[in-house]
Protein backbone atom coordinates (compact mmCIF):
# COMPACT_ATOMS: atom_id res chain seq x y z
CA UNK A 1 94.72 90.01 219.08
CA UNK A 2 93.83 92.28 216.09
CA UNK A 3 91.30 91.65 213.37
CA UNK A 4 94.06 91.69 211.09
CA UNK A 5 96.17 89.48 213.21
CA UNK A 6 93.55 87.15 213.24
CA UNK A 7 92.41 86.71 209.59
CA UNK A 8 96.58 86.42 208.92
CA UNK A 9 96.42 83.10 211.25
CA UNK A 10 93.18 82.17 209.26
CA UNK A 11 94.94 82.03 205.84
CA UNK A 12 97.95 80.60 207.01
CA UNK A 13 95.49 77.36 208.56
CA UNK A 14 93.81 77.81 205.79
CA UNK A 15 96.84 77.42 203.35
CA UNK A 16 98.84 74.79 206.15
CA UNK A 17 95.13 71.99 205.78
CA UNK A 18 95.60 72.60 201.59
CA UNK A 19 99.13 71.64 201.55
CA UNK A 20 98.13 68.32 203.95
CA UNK A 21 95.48 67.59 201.94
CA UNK A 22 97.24 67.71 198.86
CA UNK A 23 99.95 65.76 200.21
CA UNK A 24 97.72 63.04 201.33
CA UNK A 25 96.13 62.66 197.72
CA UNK A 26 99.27 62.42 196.09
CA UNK A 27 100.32 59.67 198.76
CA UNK A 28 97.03 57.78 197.99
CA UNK A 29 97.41 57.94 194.43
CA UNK A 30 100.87 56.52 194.14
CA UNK A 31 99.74 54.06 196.35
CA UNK A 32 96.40 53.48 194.04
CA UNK A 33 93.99 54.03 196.92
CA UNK A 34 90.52 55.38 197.08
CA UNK A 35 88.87 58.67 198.55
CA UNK A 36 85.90 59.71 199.60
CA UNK A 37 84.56 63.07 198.64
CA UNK A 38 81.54 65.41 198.97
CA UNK A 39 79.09 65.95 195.92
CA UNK A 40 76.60 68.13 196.66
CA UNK A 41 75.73 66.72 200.04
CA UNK A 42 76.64 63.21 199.09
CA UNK A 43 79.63 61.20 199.67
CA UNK A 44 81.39 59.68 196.37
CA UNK A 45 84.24 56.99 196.46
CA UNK A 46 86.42 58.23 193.60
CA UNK A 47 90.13 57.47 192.96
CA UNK A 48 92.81 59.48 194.53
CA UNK A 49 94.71 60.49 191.27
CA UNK A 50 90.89 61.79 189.93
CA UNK A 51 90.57 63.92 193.68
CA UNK A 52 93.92 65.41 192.50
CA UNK A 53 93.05 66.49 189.34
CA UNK A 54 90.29 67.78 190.40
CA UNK A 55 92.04 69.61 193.50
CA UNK A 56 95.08 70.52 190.62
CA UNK A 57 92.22 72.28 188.46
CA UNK A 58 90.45 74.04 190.99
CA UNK A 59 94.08 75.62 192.05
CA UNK A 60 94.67 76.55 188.68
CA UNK A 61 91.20 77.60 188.20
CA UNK A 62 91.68 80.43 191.07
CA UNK A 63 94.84 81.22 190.26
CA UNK A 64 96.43 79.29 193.39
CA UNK A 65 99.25 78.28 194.02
């Protein structure tokens, strides 16, 4: 398998984990359910709908889709 081959199935992991991640925060936060996140080395309970935002702002942030 070439380099390029390689770093193509990267991204599209990369890109397939995002989309189930996201999916799973928007399930939580209809459902008004925690999360627990990673702050510089530390683990934070935080709602859901705030891991969202914060998800939808780094996206937009970086010019993600």
């Amino acid at each position: 398998m070439s380099e390029k081959s390689i770093l193509k199935k990267t991204e599209e992991a990369r890109e397939c984990m995002k989309r189930a991640v996201h999916d799973e925060l928007v399930k939580k936060a209809k459902l008004g359910q925690d999360v627990i996140i990673n702050r510089n080395g530390e683990p934070h309970k935080i709602s859901a709908a705030e891991a969202l935002r914060i998800q939808e702002a780094e996206s937009e942030k970086y010019g993600e889709k």
